[in-house]
Protein backbone atom coordinates (compact mmCIF):
# COMPACT_ATOMS: atom_id res chain seq x y z
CA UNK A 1 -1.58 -2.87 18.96
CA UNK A 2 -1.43 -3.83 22.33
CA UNK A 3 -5.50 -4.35 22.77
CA UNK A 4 -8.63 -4.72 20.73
CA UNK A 5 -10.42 -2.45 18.92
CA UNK A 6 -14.30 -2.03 18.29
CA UNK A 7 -15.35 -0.56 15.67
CA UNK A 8 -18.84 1.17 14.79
CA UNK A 9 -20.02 0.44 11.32
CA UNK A 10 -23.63 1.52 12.53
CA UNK A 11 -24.29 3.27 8.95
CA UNK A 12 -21.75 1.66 6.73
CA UNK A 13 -22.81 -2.13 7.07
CA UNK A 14 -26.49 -1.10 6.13
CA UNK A 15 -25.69 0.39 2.41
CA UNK A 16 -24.48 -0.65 -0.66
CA UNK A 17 -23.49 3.06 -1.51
CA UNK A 18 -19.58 4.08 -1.75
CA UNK A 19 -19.90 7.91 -1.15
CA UNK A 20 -16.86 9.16 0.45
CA UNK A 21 -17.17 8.41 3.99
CA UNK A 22 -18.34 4.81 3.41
CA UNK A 23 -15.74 4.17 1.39
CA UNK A 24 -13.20 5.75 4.17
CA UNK A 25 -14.93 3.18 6.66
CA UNK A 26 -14.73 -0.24 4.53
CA UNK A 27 -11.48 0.56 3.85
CA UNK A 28 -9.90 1.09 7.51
CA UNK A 29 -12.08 -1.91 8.68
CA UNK A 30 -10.60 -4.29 5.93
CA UNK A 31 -6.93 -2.60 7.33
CA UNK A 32 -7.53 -3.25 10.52
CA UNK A 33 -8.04 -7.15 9.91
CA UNK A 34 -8.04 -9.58 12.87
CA UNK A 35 -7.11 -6.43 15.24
CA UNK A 36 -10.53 -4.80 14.91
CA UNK A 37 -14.21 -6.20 15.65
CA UNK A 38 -17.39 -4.68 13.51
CA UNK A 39 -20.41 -3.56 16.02
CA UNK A 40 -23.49 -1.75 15.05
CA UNK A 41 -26.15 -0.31 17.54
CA UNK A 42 -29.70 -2.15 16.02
CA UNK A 43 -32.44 0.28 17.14
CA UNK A 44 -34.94 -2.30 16.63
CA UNK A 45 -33.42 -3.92 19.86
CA UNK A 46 -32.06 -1.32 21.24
CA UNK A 47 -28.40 -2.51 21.83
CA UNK A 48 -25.60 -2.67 20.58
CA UNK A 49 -24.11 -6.16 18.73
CA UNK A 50 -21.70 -7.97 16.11
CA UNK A 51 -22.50 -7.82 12.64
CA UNK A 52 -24.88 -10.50 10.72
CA UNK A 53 -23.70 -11.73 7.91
CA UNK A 54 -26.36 -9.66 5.70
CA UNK A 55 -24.26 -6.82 7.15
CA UNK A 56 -21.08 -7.64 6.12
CA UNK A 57 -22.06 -8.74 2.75
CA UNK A 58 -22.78 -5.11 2.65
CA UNK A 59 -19.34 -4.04 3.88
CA UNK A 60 -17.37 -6.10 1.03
CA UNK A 61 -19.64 -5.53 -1.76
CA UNK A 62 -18.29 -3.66 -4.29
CA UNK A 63 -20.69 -2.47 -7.06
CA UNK A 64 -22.40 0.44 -5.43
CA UNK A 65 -25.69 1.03 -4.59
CA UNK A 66 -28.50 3.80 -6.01
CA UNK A 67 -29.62 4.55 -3.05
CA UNK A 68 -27.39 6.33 -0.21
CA UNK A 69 -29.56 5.70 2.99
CA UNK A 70 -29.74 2.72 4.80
CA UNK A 71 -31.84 -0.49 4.51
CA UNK A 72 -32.45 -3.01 7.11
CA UNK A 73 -34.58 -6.32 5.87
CA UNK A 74 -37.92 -7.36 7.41
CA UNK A 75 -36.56 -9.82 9.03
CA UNK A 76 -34.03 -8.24 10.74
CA UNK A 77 -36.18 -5.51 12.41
CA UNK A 78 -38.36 -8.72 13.40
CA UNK A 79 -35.73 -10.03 15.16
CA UNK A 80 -34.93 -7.05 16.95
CA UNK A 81 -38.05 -5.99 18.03
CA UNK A 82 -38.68 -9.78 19.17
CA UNK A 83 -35.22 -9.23 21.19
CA UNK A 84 -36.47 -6.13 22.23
CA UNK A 85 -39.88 -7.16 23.50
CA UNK A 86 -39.38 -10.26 24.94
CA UNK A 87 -36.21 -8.54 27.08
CA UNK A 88 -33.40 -10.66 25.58
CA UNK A 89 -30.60 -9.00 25.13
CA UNK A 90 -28.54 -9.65 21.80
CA UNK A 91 -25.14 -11.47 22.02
CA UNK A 92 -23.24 -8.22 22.37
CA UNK A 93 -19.90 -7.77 20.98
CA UNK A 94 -17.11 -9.53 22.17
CA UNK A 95 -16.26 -7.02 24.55
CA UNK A 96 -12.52 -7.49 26.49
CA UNK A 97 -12.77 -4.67 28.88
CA UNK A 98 -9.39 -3.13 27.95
CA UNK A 99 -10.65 -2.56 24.41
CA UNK A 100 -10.83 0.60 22.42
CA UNK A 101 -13.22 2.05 20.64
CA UNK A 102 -13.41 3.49 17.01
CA UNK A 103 -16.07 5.94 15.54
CA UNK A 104 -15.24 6.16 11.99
CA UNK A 105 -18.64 7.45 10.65
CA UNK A 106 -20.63 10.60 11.16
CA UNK A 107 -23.03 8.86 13.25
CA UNK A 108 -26.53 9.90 13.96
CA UNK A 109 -28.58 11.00 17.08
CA UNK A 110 -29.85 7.35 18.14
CA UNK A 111 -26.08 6.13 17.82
CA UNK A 112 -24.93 9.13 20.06
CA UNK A 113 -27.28 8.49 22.59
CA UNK A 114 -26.02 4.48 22.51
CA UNK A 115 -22.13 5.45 22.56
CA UNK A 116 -22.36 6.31 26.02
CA UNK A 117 -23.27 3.13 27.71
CA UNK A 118 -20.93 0.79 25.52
CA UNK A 119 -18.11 3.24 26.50
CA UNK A 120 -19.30 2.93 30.16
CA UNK A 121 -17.83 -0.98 29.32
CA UNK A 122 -14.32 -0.01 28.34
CA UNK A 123 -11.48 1.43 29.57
CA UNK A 124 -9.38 2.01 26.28
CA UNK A 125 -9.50 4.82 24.43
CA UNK A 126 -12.32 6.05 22.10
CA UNK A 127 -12.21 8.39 18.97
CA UNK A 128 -13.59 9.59 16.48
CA UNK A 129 -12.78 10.07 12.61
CA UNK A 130 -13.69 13.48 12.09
CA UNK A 131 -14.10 14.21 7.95
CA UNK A 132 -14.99 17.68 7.77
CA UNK A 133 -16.83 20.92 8.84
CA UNK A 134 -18.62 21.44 5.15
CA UNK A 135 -22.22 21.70 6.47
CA UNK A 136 -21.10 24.73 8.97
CA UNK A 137 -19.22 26.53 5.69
CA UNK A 138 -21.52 25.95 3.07
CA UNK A 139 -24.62 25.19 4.19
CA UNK A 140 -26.34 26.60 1.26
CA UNK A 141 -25.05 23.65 -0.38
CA UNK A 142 -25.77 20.66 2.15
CA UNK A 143 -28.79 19.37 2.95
CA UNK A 144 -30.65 20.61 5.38
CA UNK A 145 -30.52 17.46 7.49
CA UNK A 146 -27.64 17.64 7.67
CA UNK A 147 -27.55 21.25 8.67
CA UNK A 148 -29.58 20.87 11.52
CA UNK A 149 -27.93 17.88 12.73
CA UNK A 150 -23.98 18.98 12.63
CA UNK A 151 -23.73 21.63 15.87
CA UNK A 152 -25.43 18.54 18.01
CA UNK A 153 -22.16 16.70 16.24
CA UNK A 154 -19.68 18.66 16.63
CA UNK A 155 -20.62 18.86 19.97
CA UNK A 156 -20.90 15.02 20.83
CA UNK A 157 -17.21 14.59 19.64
CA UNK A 158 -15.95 16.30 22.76
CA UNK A 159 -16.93 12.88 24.99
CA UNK A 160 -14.36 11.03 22.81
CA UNK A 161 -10.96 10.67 24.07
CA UNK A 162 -8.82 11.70 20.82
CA UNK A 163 -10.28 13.02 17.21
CA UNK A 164 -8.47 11.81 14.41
CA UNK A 165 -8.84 14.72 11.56
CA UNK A 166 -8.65 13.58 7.70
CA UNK A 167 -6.57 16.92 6.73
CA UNK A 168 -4.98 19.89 8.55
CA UNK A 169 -7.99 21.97 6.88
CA UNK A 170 -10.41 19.62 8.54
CA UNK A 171 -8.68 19.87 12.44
CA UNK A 172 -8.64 23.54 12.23
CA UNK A 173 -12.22 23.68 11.06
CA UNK A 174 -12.98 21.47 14.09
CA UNK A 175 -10.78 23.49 16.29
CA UNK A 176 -11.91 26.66 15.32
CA UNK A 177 -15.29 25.74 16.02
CA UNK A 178 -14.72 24.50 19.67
CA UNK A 179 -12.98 27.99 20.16
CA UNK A 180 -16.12 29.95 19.14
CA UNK A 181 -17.78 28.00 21.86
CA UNK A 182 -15.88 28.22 24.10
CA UNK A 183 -14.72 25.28 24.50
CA UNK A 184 -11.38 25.36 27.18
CA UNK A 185 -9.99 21.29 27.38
CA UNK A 186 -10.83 19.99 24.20
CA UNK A 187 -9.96 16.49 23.55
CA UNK A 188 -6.65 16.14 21.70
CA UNK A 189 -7.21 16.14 17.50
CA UNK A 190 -4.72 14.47 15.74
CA UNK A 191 -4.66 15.01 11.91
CA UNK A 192 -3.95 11.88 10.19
CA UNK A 193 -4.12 11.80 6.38
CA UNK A 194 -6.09 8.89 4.53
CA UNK A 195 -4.51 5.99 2.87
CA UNK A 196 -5.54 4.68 -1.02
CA UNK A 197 -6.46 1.52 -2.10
CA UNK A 198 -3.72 0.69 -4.36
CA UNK A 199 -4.35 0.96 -8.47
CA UNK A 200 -5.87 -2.00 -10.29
CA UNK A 201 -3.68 -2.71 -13.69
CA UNK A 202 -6.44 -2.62 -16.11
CA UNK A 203 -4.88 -1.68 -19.74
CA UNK A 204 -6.82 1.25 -21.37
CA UNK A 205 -8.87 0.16 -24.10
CA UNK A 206 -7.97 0.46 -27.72
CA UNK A 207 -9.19 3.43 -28.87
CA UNK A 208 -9.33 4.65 -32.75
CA UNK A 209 -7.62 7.57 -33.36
CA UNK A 210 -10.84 9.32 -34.36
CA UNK A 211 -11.92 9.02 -30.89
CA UNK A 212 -12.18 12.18 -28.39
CA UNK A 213 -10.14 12.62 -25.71
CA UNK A 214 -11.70 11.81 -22.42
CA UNK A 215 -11.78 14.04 -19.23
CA UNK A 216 -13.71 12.13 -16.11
CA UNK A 217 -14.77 13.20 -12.78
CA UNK A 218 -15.53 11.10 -10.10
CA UNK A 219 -17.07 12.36 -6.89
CA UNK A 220 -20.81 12.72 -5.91
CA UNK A 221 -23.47 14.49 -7.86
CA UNK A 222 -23.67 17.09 -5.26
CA UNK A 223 -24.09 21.13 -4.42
CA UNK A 224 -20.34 21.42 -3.06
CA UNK A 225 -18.67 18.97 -5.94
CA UNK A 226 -19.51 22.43 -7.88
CA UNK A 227 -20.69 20.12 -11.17
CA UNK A 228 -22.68 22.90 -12.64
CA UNK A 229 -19.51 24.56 -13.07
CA UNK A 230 -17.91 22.20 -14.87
CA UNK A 231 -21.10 21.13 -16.88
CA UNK A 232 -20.91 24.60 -17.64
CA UNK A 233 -17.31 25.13 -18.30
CA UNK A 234 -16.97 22.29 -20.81
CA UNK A 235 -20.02 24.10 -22.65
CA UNK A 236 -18.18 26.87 -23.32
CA UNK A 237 -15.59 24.70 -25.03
CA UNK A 238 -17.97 22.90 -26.86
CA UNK A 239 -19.57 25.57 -28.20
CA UNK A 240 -16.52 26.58 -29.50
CA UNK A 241 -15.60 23.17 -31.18
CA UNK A 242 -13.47 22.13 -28.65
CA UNK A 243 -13.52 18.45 -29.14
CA UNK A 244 -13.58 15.94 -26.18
CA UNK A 245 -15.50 13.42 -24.39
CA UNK A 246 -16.86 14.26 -20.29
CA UNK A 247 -17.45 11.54 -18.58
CA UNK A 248 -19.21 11.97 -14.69
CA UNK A 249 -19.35 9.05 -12.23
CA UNK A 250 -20.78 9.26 -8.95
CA UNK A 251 -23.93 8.36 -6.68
CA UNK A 252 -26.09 11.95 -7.47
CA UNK A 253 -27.72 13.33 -4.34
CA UNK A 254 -31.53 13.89 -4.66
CA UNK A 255 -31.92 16.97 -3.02
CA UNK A 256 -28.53 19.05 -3.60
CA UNK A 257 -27.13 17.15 -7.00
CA UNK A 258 -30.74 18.54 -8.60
CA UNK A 259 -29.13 21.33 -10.29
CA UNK A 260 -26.83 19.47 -11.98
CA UNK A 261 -28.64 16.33 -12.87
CA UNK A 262 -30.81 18.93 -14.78
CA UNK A 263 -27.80 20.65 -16.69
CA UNK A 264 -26.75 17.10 -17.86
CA UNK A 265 -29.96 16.57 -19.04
CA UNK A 266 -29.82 19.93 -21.08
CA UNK A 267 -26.62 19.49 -22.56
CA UNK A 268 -27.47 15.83 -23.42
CA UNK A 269 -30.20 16.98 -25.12
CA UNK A 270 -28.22 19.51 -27.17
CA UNK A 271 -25.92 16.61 -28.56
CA UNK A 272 -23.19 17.30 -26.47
CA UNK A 273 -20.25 14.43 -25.86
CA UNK A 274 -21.52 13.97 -21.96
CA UNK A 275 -21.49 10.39 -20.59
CA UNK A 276 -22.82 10.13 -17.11
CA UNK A 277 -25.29 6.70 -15.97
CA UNK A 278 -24.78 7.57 -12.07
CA UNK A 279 -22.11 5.36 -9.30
CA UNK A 280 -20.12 2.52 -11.41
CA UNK A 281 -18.23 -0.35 -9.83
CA UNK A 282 -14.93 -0.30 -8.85
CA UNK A 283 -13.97 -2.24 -11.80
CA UNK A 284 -16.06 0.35 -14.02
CA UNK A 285 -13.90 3.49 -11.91
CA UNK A 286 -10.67 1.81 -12.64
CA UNK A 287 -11.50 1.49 -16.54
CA UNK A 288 -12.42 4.77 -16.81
CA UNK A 289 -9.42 6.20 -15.31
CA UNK A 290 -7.34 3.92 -17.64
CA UNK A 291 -9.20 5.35 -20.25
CA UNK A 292 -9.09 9.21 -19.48
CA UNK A 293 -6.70 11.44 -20.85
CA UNK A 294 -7.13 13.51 -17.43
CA UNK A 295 -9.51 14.59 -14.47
CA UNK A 296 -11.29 16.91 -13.11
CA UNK A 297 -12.26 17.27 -9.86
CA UNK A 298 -14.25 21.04 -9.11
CA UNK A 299 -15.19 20.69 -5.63
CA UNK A 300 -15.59 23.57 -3.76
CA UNK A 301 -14.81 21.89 -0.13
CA UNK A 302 -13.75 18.65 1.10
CA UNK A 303 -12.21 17.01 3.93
CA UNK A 304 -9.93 15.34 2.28
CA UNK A 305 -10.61 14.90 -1.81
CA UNK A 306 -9.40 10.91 -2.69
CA UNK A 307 -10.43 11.17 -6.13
CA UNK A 308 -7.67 13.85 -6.75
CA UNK A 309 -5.16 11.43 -5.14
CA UNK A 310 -6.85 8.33 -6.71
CA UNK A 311 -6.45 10.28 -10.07
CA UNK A 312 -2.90 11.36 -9.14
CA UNK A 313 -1.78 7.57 -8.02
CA UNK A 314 -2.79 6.27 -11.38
CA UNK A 315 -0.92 8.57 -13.15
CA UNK A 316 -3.73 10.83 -14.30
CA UNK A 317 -3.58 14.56 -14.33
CA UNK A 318 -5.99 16.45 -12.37
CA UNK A 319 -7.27 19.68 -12.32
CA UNK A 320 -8.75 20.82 -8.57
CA UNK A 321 -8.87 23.38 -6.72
CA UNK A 322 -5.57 25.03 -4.91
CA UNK A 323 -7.19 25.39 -1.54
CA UNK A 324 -8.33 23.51 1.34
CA UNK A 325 -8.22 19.74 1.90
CA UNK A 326 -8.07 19.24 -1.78
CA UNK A 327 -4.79 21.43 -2.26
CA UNK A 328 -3.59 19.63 0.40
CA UNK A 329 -3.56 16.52 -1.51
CA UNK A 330 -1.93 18.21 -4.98
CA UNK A 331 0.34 19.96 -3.79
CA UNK A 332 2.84 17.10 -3.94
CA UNK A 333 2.51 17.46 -8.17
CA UNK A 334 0.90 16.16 -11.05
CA UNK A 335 -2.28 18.22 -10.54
CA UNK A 336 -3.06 21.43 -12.23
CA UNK A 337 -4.40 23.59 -9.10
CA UNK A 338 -6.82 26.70 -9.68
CA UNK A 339 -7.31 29.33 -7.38
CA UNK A 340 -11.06 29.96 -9.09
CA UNK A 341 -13.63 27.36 -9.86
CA UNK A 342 -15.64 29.10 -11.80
CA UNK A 343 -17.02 27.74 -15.35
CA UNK A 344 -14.58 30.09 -17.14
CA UNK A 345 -11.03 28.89 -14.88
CA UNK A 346 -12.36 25.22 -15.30
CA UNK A 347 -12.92 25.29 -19.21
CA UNK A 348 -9.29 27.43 -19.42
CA UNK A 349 -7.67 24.78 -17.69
CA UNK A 350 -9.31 21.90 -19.68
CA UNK A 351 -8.51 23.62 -23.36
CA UNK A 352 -4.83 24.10 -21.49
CA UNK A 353 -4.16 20.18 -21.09
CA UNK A 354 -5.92 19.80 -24.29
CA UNK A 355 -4.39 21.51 -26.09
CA UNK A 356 -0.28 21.02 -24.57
CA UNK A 357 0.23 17.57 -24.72
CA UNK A 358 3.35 18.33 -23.31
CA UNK A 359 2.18 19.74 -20.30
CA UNK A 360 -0.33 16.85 -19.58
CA UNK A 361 2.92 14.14 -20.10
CA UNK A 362 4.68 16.31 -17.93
CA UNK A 363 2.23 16.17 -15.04
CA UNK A 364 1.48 12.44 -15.77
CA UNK A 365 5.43 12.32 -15.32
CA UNK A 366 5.41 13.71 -11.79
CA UNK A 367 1.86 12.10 -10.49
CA UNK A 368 4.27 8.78 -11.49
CA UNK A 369 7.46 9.87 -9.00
CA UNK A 370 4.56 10.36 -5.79
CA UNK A 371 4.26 7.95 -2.80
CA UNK A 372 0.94 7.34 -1.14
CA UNK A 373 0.09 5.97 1.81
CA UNK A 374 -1.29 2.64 2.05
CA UNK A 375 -5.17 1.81 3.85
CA UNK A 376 -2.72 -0.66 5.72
CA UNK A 377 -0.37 2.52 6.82
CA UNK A 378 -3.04 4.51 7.62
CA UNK A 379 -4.55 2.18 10.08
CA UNK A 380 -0.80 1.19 11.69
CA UNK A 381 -0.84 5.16 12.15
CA UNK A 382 -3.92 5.54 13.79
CA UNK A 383 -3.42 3.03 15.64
CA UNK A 384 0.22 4.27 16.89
CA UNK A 385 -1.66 7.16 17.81
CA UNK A 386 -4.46 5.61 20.18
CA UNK A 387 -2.37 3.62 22.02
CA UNK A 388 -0.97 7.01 23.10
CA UNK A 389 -4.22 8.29 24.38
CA UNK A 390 -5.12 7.81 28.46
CA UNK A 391 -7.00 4.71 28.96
CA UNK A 392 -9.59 4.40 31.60
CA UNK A 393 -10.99 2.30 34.97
């Protein structure tokens, strides 16, 4: 790279929680290394600066948090507001004047507002990450925040100089939207597919023979991870005396994930095999994949899906849906794609690997012969691909 790059962490470095855009974030920030400087905007002083330490304890922690917003300390507002009232300005990033920028995050109205005067500093390029379009296609399922918010969003991307897309389904979403408003010069939108973290050797643990099979799911408790579905799905089996073990793991949304917290609770109740005790550690993910005789991940929209290719990469079946980001990402094999999500396709296609062990080794057989891309590829791609982009000044 032949210049610097900022990049805005403004969200990111104040949570503990690993949804799927955080964890996007930490990872192309650890990528980027020595090449890349971490800035938030503090609103408690009104400016832009490097990151305390506090901050990027938050960045390389790596047991997730309950909570998904963010939290600043007493102490840290303090300090910004003293900043702020006395008229001293922070120490600013270290900004070389040739440097880019990076927005990885969906960032909010007060950082929008900020971007413009710390671009007014550089003449490299800026861009944006752009993740996906769900709250315009399913807004009955996002919350309403975030509803209100996205159009102002969508819009704000047009100041950057390039838009890096997560999937082809995610840069025609974008694009499609621009068209309906008439939008004539967009800026260009590059799709870029993510990288993975490579898998973490961690040998299953014994497990008796009178044990039930596991099936996990990892992904948010949320309206568009379509949980009730497969809450529902796996019902069916059980009530038929299908015998097997679900296990859910992922930060539950308090607003949208309602439905489904409440449906665990139910079939909890009822004795069912249903393990579920909310986000778990990355150690925790990687022993429950190791453990699992499959996945299943029922999402009804993403912009990308990594926990199908996180499944896939570890040599775990997984059954998602054939459309979209996420049949993007399993098309390559191993994955058993379904062109319904409904309780009745899911619980078929669970009593399917079930029940054909052959079938399940024969997936687990091609998920072993795919390639991934690296975090560390990912980045050297984007990257590539700024360094193209006009600079400025």
């Amino acid at each position: 790279m032949s210049e610097p790059l900022l990049v805005d962490l403004s969200h990111t470095c104040h949570t503990r929680a690993r949804t799927g855009v955080q964890r996007v974030v930490r990872s192309l920030f650890a990528a980027l290394g020595n090449a890349a400087e971490g800035i938030t905007f503090d609103p408690y002083a009104g400016s832009w600066r490097p990151l305390e330490g506090w901050e990027q304890a938050n960045l390389a922690a790596s047991s997730p948090a309950a909570r998904r917003g963010a939290r600043w300390p007493l102490m840290a507002r303090f300090r910004g507001r003293a900043r702020r009232l006395l008229q001293r300005p922070t120490a600013g990033p270290s900004v070389n004047p040739n440097a880019g920028l990076v927005v990885p995050e969906i960032f909010s109205p007060a950082v929008a507002k900020a971007l413009p005067a710390l671009s007014a500093t550089l003449r490299g390029p800026r861009v944006a990450l752009f993740h996906d379009a769900i709250a315009l296609r399913y807004p009955e399922l996002t919350p309403a925040r975030t509803v209100a918010r996205f159009p102002a969003y969508l819009q704000e991307l047009l100041v950057f100089d390039g838009v890096a897309a997560i999937s082809e389904d995610s840069r025609q979403s974008l694009l499609d939207y621009w068209a309906w408003l008439g939008v004539r010069q967009p800026p260009p939108v590059r799709t870029i597919s993510l990288g993975l973290s490579p898998p973490v050797q961690v040998p299953p643990p014994p497990q008796s023979v009178s044990e039930p099979p596991v099936v996990l799911s990892v992904g948010s408790i949320e309206g568009r991870k379509n949980h009730v579905a497969l809450l529902d799905g796996c019902e069916l089996l059980w009530s038929r005396g299908a015998r097997f073990r679900l296990q859910l793991i992922g930060l539950a949304h308090p607003q949208t994930g309602a439905p489904a917290l409440a449906r665990i609770r139910q079939l909890r109740a009822a004795g069912r095999d249903l393990r579920y005790a909310g986000p778990g550690s990355d150690a925790e993910v990687e022993a429950a994949y190791a453990r699992c005789a499959f996945t299943v991940y029922p999402s009804l929209c993403e912009g990308f899906g990594l926990p199908v290719l996180e499944s896939l990469a570890r040599g775990k079946p997984c059954i998602c849906s054939a459309s979209g980001a996420v049949g993007e990402s399993g098309r390559g094999g191993g994955g058993l794609l379904l062109d319904s999500l409904g309780p009745c396709s899911i619980a078929n296609a669970i009593s399917r690997l079930l029940n054909n062990p052959g079938e399940c080794a024969s997936l687990v057989s091609t998920a072993r012969t795919r390639r991934f891309k690296s975090w560390p590829q990912y980045a050297s791609e984007l990257v590539e691909w700024i360094n193209t982009l006009p600079r400025h000044g």
